[in-house]
N, C-alpha and C. Protein backbone atom coordinates (compact mmCIF):
# COMPACT_ATOMS: atom_id res chain seq x y z
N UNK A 1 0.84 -1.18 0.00
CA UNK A 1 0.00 0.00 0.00
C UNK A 1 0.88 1.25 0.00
N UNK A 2 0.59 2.45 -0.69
CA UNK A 2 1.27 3.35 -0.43
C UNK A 2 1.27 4.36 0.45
N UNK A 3 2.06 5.22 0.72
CA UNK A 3 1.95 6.42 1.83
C UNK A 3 1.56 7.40 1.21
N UNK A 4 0.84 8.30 2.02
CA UNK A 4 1.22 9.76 1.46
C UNK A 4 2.28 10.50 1.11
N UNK A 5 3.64 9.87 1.88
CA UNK A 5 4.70 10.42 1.09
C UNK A 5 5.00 10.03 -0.14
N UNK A 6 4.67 8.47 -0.27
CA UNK A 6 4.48 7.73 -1.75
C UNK A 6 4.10 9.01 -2.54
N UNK A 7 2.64 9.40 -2.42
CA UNK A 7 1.95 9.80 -3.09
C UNK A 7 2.48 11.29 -3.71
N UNK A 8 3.05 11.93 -2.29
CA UNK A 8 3.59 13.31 -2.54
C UNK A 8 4.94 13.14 -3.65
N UNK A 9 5.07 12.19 -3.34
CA UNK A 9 6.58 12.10 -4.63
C UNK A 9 6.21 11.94 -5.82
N UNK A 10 5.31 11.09 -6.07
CA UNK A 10 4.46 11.00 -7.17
C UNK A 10 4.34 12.39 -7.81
N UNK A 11 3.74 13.28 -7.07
CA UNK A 11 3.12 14.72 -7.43
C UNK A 11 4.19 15.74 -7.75
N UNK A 12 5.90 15.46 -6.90
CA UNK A 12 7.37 16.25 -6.70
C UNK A 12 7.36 15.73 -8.48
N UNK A 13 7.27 14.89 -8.46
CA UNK A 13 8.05 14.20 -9.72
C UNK A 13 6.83 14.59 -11.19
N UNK A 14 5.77 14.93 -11.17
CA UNK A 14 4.55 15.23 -11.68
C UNK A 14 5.13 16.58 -12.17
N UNK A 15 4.94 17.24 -11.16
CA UNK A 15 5.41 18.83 -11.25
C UNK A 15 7.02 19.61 -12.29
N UNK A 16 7.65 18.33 -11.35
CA UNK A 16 9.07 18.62 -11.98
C UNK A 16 8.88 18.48 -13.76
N UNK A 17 8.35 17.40 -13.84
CA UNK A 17 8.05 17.24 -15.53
C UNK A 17 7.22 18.31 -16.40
N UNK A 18 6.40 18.67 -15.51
CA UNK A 18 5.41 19.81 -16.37
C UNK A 18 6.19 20.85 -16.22
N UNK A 19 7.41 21.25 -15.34
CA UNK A 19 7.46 22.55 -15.64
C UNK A 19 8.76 22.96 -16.01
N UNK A 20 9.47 21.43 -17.04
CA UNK A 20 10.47 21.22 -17.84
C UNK A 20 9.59 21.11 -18.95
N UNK A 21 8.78 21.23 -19.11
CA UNK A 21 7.77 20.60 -19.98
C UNK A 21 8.49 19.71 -21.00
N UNK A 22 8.79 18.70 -19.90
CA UNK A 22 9.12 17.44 -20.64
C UNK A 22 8.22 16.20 -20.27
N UNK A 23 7.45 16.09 -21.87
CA UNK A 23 6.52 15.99 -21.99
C UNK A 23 6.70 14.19 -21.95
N UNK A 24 7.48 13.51 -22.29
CA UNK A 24 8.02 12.20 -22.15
C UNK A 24 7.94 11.58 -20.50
N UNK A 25 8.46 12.51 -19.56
CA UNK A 25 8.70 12.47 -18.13
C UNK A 25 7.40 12.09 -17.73
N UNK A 26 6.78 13.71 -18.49
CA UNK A 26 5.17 13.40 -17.65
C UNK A 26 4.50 12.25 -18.00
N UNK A 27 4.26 11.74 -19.80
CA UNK A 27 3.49 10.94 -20.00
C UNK A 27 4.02 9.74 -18.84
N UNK A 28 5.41 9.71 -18.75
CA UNK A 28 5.69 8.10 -17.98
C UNK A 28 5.05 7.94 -16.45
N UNK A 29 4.49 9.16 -16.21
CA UNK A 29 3.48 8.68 -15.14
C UNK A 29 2.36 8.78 -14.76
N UNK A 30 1.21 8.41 -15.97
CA UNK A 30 0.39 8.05 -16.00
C UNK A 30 0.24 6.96 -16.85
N UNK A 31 -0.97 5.67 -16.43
CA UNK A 31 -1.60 5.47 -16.62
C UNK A 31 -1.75 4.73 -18.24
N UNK A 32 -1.98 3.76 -18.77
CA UNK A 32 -2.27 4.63 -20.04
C UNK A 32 -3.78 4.46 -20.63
N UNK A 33 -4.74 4.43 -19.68
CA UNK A 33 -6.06 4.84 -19.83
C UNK A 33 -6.40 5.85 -18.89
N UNK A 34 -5.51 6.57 -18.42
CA UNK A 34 -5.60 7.70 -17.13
C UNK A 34 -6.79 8.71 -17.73
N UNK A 35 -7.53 8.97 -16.90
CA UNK A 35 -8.58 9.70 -17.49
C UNK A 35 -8.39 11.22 -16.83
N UNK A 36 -8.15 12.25 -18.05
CA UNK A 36 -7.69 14.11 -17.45
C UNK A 36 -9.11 14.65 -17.56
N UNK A 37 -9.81 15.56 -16.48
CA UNK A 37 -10.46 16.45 -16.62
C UNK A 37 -10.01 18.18 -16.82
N UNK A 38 -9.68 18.87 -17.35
CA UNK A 38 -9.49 20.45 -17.30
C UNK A 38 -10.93 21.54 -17.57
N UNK A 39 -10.88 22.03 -17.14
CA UNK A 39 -12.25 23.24 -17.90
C UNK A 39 -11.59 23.83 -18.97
N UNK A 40 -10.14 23.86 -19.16
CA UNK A 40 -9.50 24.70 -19.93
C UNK A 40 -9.58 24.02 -21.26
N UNK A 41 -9.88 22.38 -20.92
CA UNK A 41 -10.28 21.69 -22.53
C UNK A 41 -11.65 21.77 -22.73
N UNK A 42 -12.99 21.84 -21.66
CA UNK A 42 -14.10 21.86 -21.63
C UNK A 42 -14.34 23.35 -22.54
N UNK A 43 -13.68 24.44 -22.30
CA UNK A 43 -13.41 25.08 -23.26
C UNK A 43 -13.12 25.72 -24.55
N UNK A 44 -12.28 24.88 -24.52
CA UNK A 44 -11.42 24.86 -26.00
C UNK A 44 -11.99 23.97 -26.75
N UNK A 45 -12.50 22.48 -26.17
CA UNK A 45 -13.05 21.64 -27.12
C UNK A 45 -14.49 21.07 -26.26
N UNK A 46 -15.48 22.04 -26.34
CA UNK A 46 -16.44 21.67 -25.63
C UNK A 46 -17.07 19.88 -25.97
N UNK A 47 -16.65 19.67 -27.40
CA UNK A 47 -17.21 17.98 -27.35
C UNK A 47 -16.65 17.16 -26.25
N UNK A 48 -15.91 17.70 -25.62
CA UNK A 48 -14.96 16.61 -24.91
C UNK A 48 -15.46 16.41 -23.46
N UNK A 49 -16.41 17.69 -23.12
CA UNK A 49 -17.25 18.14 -21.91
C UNK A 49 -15.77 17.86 -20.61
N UNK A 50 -15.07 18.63 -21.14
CA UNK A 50 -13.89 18.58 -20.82
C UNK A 50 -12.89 17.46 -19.93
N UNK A 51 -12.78 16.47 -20.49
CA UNK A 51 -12.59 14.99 -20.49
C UNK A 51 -11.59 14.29 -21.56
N UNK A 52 -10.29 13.81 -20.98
CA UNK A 52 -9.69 13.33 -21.97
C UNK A 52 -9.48 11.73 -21.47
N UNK A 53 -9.25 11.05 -22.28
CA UNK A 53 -8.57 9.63 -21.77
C UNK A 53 -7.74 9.23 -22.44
N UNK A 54 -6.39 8.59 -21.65
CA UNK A 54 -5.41 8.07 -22.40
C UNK A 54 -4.06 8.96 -22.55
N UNK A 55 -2.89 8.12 -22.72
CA UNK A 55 -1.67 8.77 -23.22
C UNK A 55 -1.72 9.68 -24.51
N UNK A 56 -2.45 9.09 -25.60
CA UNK A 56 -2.67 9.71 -26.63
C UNK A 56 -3.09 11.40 -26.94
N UNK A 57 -4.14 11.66 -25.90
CA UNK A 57 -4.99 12.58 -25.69
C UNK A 57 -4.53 13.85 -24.85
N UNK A 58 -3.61 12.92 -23.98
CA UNK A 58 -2.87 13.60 -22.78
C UNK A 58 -1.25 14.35 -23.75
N UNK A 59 -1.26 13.90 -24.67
CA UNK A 59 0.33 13.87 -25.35
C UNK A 59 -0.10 15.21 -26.07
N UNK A 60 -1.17 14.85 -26.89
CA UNK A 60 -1.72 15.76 -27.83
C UNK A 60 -2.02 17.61 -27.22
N UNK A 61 -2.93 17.15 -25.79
CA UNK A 61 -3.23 18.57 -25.09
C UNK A 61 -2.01 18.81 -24.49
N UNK A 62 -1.12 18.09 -24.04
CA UNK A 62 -0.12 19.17 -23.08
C UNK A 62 1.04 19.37 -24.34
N UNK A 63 1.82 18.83 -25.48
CA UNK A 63 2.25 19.31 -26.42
C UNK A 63 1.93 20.67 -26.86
N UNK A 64 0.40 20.98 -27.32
CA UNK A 64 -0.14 22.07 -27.71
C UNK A 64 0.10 23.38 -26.73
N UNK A 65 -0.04 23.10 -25.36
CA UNK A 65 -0.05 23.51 -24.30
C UNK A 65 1.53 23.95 -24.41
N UNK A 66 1.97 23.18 -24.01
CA UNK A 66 3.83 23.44 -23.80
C UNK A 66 4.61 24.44 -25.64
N UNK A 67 3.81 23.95 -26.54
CA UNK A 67 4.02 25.16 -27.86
C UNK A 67 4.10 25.87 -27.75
N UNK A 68 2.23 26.31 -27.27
CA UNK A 68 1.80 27.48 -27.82
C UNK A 68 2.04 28.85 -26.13
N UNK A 69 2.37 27.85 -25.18
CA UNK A 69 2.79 29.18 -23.66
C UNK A 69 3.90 28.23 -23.39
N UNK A 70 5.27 28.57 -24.08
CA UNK A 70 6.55 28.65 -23.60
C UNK A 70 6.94 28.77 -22.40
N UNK A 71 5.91 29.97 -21.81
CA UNK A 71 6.48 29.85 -20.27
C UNK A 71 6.07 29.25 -19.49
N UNK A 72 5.12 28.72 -19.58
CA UNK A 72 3.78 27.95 -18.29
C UNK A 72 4.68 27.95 -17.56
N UNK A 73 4.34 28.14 -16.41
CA UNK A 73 4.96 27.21 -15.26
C UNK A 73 3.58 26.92 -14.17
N UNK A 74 4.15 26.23 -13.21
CA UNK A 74 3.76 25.93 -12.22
C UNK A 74 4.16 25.93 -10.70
N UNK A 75 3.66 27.45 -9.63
CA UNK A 75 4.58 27.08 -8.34
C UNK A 75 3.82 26.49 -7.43
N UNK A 76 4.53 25.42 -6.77
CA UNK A 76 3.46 24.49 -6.26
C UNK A 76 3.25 25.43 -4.50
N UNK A 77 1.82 25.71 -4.27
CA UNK A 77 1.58 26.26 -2.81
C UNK A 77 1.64 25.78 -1.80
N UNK A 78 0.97 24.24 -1.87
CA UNK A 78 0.37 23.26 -1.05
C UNK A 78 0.41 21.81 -1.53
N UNK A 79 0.35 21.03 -0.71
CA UNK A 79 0.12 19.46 -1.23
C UNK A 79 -0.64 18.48 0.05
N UNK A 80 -1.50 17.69 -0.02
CA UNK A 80 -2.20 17.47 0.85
C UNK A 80 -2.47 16.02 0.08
N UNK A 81 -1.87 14.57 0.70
CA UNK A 81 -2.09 14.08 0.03
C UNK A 81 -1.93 12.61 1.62
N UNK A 82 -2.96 11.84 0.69
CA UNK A 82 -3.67 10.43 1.75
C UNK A 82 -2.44 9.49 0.97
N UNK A 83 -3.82 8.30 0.72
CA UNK A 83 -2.72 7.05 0.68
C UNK A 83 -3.24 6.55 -0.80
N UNK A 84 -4.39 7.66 -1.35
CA UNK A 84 -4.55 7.08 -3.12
C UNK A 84 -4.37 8.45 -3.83
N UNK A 85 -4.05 9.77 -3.50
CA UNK A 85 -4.42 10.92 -4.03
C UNK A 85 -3.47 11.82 -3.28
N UNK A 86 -3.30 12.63 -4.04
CA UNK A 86 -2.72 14.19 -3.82
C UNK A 86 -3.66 15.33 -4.08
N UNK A 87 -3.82 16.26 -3.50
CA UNK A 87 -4.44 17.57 -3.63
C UNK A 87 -3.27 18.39 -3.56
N UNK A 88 -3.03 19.12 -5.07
CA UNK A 88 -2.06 19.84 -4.82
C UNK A 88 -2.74 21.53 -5.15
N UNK A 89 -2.18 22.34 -4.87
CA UNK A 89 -2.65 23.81 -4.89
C UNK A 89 -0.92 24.48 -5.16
N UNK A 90 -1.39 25.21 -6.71
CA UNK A 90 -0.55 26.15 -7.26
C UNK A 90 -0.81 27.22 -7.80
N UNK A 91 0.89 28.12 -8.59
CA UNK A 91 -0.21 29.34 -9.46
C UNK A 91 0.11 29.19 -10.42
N UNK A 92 -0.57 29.20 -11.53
CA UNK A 92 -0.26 28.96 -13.26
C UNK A 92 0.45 30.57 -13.13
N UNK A 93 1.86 30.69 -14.10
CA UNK A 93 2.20 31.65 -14.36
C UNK A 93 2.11 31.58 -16.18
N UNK A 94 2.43 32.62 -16.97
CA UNK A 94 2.15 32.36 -18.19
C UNK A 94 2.77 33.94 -18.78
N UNK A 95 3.81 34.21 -19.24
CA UNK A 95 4.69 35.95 -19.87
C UNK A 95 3.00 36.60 -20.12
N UNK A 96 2.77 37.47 -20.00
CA UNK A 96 1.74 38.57 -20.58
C UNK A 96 0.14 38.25 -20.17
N UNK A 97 0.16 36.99 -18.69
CA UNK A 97 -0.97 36.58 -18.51
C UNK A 97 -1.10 37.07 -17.15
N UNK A 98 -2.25 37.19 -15.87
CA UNK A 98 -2.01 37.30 -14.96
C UNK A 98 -2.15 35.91 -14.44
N UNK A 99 -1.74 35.87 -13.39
CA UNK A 99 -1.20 34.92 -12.72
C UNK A 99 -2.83 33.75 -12.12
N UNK A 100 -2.64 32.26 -12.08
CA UNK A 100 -4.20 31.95 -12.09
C UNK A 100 -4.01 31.21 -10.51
N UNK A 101 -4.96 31.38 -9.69
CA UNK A 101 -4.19 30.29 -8.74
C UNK A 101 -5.24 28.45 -8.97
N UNK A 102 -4.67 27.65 -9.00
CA UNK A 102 -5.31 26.47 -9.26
C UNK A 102 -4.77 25.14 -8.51
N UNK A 103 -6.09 24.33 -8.67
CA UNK A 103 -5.29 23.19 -7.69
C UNK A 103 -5.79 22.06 -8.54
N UNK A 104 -5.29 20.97 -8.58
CA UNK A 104 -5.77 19.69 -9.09
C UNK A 104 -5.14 18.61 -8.42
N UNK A 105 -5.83 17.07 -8.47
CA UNK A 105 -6.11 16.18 -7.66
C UNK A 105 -5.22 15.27 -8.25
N UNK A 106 -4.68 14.10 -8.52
CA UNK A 106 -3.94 13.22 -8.95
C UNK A 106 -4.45 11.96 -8.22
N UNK A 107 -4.80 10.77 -8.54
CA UNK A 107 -5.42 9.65 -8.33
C UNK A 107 -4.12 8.88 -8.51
N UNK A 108 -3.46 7.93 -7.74
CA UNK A 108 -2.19 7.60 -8.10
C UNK A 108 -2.85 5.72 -7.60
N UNK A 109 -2.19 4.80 -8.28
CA UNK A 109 -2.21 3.56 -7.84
C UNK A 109 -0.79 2.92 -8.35
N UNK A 110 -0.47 2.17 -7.29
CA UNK A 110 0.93 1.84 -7.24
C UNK A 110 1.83 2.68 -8.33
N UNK A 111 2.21 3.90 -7.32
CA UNK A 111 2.90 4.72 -8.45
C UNK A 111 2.73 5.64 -9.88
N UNK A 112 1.67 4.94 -10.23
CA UNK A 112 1.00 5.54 -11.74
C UNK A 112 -0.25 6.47 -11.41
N UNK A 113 -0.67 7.49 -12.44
CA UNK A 113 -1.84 8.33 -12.09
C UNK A 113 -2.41 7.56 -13.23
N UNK A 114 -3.56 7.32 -12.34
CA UNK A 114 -4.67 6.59 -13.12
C UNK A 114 -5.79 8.17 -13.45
N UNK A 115 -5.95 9.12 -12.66
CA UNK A 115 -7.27 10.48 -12.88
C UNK A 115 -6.47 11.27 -12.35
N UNK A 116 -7.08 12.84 -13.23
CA UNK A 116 -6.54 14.15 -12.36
C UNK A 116 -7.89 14.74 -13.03
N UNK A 117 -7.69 15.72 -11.99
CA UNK A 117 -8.47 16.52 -12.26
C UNK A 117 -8.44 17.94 -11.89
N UNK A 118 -8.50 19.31 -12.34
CA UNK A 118 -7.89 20.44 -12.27
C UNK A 118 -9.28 21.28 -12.20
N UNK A 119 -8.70 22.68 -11.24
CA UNK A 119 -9.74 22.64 -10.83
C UNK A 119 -9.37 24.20 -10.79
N UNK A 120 -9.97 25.32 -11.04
CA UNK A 120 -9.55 26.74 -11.30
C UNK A 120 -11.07 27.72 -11.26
């Protein structure tokens, strides 16, 4: 079974990848039917009722993502995490954007994120 520190490393190591946006790092820890919720795709691609599943899907939106805002980052605020999940709380930064604060959830089973979900 895992710990919450399990889990928090999971999320150290989550973070570190998105905000190399190395996009290889991240896919290797999820899942590969991991199912992403964002509003920011519920948005952009309302068919999706903002819902992705899979490596495929996940490769496709954060590629586009990591293109088209060079700078994204992510500073992590908080992390609050049991023995299947992390709740983490950050601020999206982005050159010429203001700053967003957001948190999303990570569903982790032995090591892998199986769901996230983001929440702004």
């Amino acid at each position: 079974m895992m710990t919450p520190h399990d889990i928090e490393t999971v999320a150290v190591l989550w973070l570190e990848a998105f905000n190399t946006h190395n996009l290889e790092q991240l896919l290797a820890l999820y899942h590969e039917d991991a199912l992403h919720y964002s509003p920011k795709l519920k948005i952009k691609h309302p068919e999706t009722g903002g819902y992705i599943q899979g490596k495929a899907a996940l490769r496709e939106w954060w590629a586009v993502a990591f293109k088209t805002l060079p700078s994204l980052q992510y500073t992590i605020t908080k992390f609050t995490a049991n023995r299947d999940s992390v709740f983490m709380e950050y601020i999206r930064s982005v050159d010429n954007e203001p700053d967003i604060k957001m948190a999303e959830v990570l569903e982790v089973q032995n090591n892998i994120i199986i769901a996230s979900r983001v929440y702004h």
